[in-house]
C-alpha atoms as a PDB file:
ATOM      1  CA  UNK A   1    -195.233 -17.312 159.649  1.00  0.00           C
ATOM      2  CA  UNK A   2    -194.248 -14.157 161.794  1.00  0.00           C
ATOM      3  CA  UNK A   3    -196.915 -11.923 163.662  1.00  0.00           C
ATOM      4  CA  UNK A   4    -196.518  -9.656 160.361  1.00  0.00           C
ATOM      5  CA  UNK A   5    -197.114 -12.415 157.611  1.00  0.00           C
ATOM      6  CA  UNK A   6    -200.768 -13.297 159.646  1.00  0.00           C
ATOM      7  CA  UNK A   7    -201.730  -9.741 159.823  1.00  0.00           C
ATOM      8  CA  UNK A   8    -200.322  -8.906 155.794  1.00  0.00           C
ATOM      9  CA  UNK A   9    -202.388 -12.208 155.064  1.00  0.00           C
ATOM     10  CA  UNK A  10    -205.338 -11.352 157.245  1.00  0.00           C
ATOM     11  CA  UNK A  11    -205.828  -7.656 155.740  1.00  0.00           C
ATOM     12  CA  UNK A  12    -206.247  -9.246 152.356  1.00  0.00           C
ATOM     13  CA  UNK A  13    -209.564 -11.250 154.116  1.00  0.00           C
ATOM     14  CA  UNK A  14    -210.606  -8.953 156.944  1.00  0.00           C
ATOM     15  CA  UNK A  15    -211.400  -5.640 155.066  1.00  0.00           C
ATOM     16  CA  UNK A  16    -212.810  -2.841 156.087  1.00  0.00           C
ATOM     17  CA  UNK A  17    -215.206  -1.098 153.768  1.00  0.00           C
ATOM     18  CA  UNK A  18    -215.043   2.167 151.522  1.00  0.00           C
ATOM     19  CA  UNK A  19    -217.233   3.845 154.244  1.00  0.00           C
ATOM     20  CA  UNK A  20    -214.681   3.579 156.732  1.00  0.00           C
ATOM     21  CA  UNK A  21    -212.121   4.801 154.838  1.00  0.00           C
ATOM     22  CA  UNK A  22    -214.448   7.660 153.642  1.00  0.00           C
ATOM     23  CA  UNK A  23    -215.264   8.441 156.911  1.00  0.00           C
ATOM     24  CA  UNK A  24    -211.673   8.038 158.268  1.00  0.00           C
ATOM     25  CA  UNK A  25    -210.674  11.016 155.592  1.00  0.00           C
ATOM     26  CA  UNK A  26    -213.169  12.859 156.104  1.00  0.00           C
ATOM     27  CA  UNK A  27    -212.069  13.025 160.336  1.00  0.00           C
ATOM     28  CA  UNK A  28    -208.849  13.146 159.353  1.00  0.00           C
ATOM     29  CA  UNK A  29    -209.619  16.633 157.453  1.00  0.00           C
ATOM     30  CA  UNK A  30    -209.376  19.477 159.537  1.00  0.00           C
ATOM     31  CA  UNK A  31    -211.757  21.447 156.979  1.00  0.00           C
ATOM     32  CA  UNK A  32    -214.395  18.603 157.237  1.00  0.00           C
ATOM     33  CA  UNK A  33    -217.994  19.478 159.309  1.00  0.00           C
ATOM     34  CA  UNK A  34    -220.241  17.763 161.820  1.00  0.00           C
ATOM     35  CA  UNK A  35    -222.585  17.228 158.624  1.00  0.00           C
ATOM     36  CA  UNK A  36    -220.239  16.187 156.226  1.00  0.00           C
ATOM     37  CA  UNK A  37    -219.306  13.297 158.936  1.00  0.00           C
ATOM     38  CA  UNK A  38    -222.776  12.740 159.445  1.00  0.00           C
ATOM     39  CA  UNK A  39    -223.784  12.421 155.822  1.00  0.00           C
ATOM     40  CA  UNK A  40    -221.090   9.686 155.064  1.00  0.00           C
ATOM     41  CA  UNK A  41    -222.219   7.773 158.027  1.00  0.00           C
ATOM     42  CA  UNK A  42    -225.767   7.874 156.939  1.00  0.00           C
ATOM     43  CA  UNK A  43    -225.224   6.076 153.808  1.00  0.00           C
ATOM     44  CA  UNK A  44    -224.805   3.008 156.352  1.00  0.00           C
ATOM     45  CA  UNK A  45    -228.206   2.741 157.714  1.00  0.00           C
ATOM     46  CA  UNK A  46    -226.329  -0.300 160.370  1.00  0.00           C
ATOM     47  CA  UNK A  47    -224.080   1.924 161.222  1.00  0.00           C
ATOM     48  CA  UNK A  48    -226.049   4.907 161.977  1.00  0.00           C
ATOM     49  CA  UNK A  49    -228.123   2.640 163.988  1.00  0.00           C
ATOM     50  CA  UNK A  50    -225.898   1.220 165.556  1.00  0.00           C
ATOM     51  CA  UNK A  51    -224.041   4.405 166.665  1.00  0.00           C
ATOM     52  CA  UNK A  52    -227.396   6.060 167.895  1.00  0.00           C
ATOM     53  CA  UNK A  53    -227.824   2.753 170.268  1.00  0.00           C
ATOM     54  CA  UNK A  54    -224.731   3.219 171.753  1.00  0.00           C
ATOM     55  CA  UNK A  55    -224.592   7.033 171.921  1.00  0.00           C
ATOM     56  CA  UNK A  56    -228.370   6.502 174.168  1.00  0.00           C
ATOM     57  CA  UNK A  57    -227.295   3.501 176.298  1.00  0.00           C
ATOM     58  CA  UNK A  58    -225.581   3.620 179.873  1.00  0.00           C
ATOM     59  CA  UNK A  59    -222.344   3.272 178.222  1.00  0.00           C
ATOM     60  CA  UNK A  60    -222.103   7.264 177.952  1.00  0.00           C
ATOM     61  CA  UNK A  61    -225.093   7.994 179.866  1.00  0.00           C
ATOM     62  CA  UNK A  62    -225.890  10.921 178.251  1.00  0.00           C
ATOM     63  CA  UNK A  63    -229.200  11.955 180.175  1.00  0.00           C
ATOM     64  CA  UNK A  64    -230.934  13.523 176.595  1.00  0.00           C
ATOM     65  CA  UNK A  65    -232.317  12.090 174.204  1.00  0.00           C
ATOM     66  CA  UNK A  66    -229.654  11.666 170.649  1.00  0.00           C
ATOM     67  CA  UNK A  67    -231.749  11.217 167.861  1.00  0.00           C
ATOM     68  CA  UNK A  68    -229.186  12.228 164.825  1.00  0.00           C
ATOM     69  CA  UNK A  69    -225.659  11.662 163.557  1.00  0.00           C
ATOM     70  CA  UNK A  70    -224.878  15.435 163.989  1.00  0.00           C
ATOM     71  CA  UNK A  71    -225.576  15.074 167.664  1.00  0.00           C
ATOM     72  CA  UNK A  72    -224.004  12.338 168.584  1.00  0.00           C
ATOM     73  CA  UNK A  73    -221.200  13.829 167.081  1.00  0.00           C
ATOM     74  CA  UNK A  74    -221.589  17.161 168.677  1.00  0.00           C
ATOM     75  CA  UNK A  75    -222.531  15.553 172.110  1.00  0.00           C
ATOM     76  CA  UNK A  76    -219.685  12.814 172.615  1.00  0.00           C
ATOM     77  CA  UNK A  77    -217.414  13.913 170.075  1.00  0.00           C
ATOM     78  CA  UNK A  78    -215.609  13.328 166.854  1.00  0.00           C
ATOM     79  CA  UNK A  79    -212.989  10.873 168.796  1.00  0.00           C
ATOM     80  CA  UNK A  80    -215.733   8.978 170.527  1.00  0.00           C
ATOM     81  CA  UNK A  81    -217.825   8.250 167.414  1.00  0.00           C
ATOM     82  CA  UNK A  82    -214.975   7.131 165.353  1.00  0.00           C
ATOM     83  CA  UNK A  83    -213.999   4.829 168.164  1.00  0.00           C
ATOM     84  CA  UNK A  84    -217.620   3.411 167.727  1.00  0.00           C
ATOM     85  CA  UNK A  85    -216.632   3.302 163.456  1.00  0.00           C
ATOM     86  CA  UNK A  86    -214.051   1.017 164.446  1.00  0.00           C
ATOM     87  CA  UNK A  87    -215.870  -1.017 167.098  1.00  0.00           C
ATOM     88  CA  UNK A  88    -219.092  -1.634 163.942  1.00  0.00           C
ATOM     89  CA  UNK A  89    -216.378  -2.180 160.640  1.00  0.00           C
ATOM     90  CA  UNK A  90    -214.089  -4.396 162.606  1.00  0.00           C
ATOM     91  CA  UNK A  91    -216.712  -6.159 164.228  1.00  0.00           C
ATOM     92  CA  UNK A  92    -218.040  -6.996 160.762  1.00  0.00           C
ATOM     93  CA  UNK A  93    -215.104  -7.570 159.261  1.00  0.00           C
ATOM     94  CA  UNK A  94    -214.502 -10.679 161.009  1.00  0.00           C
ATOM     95  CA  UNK A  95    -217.945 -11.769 160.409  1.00  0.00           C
ATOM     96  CA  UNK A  96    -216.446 -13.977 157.600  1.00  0.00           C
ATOM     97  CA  UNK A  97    -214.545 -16.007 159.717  1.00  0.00           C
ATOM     98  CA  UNK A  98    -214.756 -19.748 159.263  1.00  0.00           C
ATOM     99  CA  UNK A  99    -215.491 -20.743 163.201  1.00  0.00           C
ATOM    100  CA  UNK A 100    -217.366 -22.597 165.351  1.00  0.00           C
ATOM    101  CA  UNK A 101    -220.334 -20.086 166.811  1.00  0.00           C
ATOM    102  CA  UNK A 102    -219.432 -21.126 170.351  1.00  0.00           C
ATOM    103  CA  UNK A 103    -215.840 -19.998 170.212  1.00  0.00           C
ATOM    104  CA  UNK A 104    -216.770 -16.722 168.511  1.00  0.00           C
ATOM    105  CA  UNK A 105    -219.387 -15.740 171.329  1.00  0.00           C
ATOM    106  CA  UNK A 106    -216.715 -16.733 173.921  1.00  0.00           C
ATOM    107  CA  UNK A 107    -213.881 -14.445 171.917  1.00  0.00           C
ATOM    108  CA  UNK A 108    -216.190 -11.588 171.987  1.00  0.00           C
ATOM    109  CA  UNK A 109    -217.396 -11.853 175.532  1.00  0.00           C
ATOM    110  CA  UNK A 110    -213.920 -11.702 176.181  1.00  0.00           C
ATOM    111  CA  UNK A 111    -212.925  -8.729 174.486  1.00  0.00           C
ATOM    112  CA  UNK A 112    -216.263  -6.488 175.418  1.00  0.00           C
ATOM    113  CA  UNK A 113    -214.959  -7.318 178.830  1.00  0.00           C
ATOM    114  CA  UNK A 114    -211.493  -6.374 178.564  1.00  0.00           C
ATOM    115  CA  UNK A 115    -212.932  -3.050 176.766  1.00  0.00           C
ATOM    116  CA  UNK A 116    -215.656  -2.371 179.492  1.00  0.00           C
ATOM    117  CA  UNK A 117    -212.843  -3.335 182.122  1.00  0.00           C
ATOM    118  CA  UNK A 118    -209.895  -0.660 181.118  1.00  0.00           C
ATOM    119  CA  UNK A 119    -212.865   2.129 180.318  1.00  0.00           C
ATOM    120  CA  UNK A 120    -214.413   1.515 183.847  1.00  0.00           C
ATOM    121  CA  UNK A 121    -210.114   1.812 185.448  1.00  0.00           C
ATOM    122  CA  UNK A 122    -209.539   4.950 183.509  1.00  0.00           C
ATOM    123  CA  UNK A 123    -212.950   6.512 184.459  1.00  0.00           C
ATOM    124  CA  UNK A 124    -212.706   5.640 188.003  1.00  0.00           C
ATOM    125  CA  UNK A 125    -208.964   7.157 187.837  1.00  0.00           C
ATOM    126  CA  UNK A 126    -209.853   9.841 186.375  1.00  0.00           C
ATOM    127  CA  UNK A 127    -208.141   9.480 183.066  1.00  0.00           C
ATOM    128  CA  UNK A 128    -208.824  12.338 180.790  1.00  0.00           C
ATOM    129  CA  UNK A 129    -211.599  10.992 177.781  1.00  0.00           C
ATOM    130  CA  UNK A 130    -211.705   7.608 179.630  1.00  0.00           C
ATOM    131  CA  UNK A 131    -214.503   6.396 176.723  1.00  0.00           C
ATOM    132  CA  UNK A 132    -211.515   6.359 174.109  1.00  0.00           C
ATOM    133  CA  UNK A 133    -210.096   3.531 176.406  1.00  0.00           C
ATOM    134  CA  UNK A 134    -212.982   0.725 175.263  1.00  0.00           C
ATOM    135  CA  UNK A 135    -212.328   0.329 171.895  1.00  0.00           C
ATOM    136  CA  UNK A 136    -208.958  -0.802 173.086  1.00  0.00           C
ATOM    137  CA  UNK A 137    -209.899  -3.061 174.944  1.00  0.00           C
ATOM    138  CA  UNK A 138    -212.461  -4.551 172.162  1.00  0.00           C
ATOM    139  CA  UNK A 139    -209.645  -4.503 169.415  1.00  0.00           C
ATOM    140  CA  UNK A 140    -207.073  -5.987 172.020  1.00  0.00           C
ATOM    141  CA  UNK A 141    -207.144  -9.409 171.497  1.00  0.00           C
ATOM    142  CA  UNK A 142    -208.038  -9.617 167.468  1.00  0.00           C
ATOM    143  CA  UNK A 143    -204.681 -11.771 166.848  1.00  0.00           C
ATOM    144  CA  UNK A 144    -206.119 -14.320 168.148  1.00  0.00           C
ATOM    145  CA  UNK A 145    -208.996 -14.314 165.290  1.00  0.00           C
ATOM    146  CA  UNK A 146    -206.045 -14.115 162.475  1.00  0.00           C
ATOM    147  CA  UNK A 147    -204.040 -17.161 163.834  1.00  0.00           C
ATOM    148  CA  UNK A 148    -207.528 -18.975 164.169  1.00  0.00           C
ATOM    149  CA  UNK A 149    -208.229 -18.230 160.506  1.00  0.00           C
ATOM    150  CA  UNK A 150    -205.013 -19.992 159.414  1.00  0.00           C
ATOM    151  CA  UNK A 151    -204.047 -22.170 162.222  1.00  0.00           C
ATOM    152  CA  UNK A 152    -206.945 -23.091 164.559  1.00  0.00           C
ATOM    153  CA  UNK A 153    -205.186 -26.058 166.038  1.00  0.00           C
ATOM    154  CA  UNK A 154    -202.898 -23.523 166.923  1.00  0.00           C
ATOM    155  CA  UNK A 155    -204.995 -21.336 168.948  1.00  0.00           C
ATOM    156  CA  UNK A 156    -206.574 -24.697 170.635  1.00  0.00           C
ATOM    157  CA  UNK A 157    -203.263 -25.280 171.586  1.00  0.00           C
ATOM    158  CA  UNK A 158    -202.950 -21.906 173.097  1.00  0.00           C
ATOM    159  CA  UNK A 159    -205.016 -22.348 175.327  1.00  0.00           C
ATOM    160  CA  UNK A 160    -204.457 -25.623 176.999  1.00  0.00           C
ATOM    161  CA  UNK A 161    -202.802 -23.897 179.666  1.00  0.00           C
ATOM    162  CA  UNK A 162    -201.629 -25.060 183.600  1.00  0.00           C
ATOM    163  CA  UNK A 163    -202.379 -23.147 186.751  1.00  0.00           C
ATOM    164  CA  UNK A 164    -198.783 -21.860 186.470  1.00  0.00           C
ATOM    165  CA  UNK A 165    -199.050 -21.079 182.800  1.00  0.00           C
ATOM    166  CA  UNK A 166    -200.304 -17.883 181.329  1.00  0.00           C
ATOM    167  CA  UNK A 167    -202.706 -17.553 177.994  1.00  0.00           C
ATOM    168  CA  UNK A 168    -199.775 -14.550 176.997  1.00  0.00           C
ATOM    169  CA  UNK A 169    -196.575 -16.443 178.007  1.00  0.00           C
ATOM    170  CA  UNK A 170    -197.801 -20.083 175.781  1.00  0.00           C
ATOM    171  CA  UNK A 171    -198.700 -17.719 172.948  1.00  0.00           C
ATOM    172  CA  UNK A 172    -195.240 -17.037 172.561  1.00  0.00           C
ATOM    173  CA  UNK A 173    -194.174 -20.860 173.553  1.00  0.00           C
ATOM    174  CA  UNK A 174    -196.425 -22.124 170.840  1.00  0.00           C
ATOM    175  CA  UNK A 175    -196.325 -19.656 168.109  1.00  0.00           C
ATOM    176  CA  UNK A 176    -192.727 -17.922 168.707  1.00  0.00           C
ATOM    177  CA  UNK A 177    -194.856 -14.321 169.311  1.00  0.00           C
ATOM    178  CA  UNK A 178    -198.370 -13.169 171.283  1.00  0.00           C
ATOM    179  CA  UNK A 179    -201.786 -12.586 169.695  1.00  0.00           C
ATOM    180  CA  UNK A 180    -201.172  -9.056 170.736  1.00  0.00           C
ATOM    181  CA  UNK A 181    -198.045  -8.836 168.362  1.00  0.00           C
ATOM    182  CA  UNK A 182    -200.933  -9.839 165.421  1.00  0.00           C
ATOM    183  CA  UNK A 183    -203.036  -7.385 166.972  1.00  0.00           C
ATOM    184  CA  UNK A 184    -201.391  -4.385 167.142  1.00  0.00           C
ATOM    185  CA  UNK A 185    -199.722  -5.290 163.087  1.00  0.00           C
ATOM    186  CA  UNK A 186    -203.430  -5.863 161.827  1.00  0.00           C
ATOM    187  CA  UNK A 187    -204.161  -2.192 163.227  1.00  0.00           C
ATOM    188  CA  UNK A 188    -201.457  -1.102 161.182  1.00  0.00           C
ATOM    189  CA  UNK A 189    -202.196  -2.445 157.755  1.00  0.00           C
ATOM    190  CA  UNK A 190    -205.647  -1.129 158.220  1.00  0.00           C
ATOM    191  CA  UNK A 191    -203.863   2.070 158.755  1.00  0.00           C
ATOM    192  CA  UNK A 192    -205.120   2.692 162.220  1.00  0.00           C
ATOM    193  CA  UNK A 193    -204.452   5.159 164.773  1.00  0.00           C
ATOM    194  CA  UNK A 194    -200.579   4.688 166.326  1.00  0.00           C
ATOM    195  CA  UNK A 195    -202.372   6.289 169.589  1.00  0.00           C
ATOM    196  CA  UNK A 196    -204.260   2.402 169.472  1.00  0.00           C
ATOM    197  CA  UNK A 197    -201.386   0.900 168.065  1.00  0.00           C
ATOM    198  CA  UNK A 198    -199.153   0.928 170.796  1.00  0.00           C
ATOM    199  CA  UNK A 199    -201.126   0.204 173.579  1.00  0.00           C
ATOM    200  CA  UNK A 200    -202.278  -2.988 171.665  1.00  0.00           C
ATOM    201  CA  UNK A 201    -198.533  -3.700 170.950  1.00  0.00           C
ATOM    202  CA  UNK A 202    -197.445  -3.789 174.587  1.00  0.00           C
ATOM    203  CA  UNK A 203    -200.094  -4.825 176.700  1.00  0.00           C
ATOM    204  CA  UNK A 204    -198.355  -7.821 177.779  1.00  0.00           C
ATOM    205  CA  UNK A 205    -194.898  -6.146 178.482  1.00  0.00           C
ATOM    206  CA  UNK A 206    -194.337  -5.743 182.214  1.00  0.00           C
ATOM    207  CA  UNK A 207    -191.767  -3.153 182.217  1.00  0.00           C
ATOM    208  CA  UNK A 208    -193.822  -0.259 183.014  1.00  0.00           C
ATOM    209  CA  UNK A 209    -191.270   2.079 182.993  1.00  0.00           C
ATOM    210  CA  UNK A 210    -191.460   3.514 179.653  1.00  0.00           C
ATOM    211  CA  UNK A 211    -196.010   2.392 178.985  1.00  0.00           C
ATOM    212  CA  UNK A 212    -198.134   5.461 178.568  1.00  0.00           C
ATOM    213  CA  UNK A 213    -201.085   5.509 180.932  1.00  0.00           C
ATOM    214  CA  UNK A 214    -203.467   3.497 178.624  1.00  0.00           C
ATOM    215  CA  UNK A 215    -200.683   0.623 177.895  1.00  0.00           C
ATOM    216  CA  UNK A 216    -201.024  -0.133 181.906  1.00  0.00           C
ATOM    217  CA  UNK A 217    -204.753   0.335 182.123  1.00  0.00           C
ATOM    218  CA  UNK A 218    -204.884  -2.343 179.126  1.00  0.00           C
ATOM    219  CA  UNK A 219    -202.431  -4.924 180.705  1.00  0.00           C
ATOM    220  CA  UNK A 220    -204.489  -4.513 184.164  1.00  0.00           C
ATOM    221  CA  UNK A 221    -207.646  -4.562 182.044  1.00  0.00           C
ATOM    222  CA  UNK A 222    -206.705  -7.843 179.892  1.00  0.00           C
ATOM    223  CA  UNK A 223    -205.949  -9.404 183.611  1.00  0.00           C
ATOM    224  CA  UNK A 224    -208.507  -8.686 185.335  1.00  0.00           C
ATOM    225  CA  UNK A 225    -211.076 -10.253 182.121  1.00  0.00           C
ATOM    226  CA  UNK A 226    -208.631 -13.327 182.334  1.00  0.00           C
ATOM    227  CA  UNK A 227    -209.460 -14.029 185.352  1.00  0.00           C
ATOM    228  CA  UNK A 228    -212.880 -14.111 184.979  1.00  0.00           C
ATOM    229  CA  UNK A 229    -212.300 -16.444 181.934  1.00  0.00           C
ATOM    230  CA  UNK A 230    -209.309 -18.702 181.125  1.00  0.00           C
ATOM    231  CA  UNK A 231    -207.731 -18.397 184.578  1.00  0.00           C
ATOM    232  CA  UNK A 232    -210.456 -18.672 186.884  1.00  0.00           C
ATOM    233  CA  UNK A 233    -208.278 -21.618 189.021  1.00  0.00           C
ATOM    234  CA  UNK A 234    -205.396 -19.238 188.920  1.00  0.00           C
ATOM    235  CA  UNK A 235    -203.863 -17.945 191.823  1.00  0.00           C
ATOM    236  CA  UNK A 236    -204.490 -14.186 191.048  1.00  0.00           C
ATOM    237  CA  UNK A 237    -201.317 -13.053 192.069  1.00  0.00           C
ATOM    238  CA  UNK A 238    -199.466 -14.929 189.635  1.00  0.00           C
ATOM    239  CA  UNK A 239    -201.522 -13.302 186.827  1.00  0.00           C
ATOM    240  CA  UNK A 240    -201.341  -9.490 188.577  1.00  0.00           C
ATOM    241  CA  UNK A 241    -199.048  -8.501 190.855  1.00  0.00           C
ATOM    242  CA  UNK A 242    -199.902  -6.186 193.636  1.00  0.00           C
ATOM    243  CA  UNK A 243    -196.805  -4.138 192.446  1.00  0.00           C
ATOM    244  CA  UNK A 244    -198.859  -3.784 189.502  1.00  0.00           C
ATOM    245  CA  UNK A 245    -201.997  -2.438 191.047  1.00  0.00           C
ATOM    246  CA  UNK A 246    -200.096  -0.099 193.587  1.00  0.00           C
ATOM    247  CA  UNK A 247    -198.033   1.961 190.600  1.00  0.00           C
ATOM    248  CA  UNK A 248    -201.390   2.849 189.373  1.00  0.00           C
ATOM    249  CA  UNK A 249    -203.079   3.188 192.715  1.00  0.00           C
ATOM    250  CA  UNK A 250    -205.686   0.421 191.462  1.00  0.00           C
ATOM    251  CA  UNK A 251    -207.199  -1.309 194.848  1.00  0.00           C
ATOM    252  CA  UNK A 252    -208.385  -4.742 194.758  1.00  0.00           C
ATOM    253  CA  UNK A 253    -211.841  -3.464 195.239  1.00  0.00           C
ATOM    254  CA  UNK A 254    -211.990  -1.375 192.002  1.00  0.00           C
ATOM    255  CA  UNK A 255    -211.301  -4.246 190.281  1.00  0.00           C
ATOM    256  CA  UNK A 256    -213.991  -6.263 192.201  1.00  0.00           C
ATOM    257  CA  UNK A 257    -215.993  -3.117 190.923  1.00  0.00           C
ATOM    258  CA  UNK A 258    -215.049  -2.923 187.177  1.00  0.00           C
ATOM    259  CA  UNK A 259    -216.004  -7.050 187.300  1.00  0.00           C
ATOM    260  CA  UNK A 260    -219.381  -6.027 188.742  1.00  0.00           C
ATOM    261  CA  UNK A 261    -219.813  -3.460 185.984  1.00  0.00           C
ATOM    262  CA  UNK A 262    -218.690  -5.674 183.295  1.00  0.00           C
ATOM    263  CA  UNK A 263    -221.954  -7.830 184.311  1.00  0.00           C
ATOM    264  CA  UNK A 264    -224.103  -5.140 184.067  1.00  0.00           C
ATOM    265  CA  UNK A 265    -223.018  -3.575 180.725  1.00  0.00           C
ATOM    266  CA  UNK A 266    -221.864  -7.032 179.121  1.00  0.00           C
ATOM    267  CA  UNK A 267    -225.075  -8.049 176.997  1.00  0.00           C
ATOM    268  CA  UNK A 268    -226.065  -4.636 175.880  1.00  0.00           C
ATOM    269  CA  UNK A 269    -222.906  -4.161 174.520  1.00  0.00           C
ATOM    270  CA  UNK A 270    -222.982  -7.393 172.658  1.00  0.00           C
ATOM    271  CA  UNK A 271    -226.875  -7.169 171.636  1.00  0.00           C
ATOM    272  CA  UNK A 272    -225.942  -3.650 169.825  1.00  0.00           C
ATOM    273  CA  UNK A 273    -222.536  -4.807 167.867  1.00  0.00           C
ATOM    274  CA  UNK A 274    -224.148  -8.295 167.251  1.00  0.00           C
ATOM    275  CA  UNK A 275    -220.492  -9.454 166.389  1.00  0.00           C
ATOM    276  CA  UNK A 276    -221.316 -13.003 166.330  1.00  0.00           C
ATOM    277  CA  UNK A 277    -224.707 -14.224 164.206  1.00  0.00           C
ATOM    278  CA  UNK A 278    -225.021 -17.041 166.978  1.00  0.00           C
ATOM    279  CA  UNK A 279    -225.835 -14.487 169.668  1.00  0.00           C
ATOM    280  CA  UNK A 280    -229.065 -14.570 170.645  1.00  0.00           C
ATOM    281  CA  UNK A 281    -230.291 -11.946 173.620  1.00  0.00           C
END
């Protein structure tokens, strides 16, 4: 199978509910309110709770107190609370997957750090609504769930990699395309944003030339988490190049920073999406 047969596949498994889509029309119409957003979203008491968590923890740092759907809204935004729609129904969705706890605690670590990691870059740099920049991160890496769902030797495979070998570049050895190719065509037969889409889709290209802003906070992002997982023996100049860093004035001390941060923020993140039943915090 291509990248586009394992995503086609995995939409028919992974699903994500009549409340998102509800929810999804509803932001998507101009002539909708704060309330009528907010209603919708109350239906799912998880949700709602799960959203008010996030909307009070250090991860906006709002120094109020949000108590409702229609403030959170109003306070962080439209944008930012659909972000955190995605984050709970995709989350879920792969609640039915057929895996070993261990490896699912380990994929999700990974992913809240990669989402922590690129929000942290773009807020440091000063990227305009850095917040929208964490749910790409957490989405980033979901190919990897799809292959594991039909091939799990594969992904085992994957990652037996060398000190010279990189998790991205035996993806394509092994299976002929990344887990980011999955990825980004999962996103798109559940009809998500293009503005996620693309960054998803090229995260591993390193021809900046032509990547929007978020695309190169995402591949510096994904590195940065890999080294603090699968390539801890690396050399970490083979898996980010200073070249890298300087053409988006990153120093090696941010990312020593966003790392730091990651610890911090890590289990709160976790303990409020609950993605994995094993978790226990």
């Amino acid at each position: 199978m291509n990248a586009y047969e394992y995503a086609e596949q995995a939409s028919e498994i992974f699903v994500l509910s009549d409340s998102f889509i509800r929810i999804k029309e509803l932001i998507d119409d101009e002539s909708s309110s704060i309330d009528d957003i907010a209603d919708v979203i109350l239906l799912d008491p998880a949700l709602a709770g799960t959203i008010l968590k996030l909307s009070n923890s250090s991860f906006f740092n709002y120094p109020g107190k949000i108590d409702t759907i229609s403030k959170a809204v109003l306070i962080i935004g439209i944008t930012e609370v659909y972000n955190l729609v995605i984050a709970y129904f995709t989350t879920n969705a792969f609640k039915r997957l057929n895996a070993n706890p261990e490896y699912l605690d380990d994929f999700w670590e990974r992913s809240v750090d990669c989402a922590l990691t690129v929000k942290f870059l773009g807020t440091k740099l000063r990227v305009p609504n850095a917040e929208r920049l964490f749910i790409l991160g957490l989405l980033h890496n979901l190919g990897e769930l799809v292959v594991h769902q039909f091939l799990p030797e594969k992904v085992k495979e994957c990652k037996q990699i060398n000190a010279d070998e990189l998790p991205w570049t035996k993806q394509q050895e092994v299976l002929g395309f990344g887990y980011a190719d999955v990825s980004a065509e999962l996103l798109k037969q559940w009809q998500l944003p293009y503005s996620l889409i693309e960054p998803i889709r090229f995260q591993d290209e390193d021809e900046f030339e032509h990547s929007t802003d978020e695309t190169k906070l995402l591949y510096i992002a994904k590195r940065v988490m890999t080294l603090n997982h699968e390539c801890k023996s690396h050399d970490p100049s083979v898996v980010i190049t200073d070249e890298k860093l300087d053409s988006l004035a990153v120093q090696k001390e941010l990312l020593r920073d966003a790392s730091d941060f990651c610890d911090m923020e890590r289990l709160s993140i976790l303990a409020v999406l609950n993605p994995s039943a094993s978790m226990l915090y």
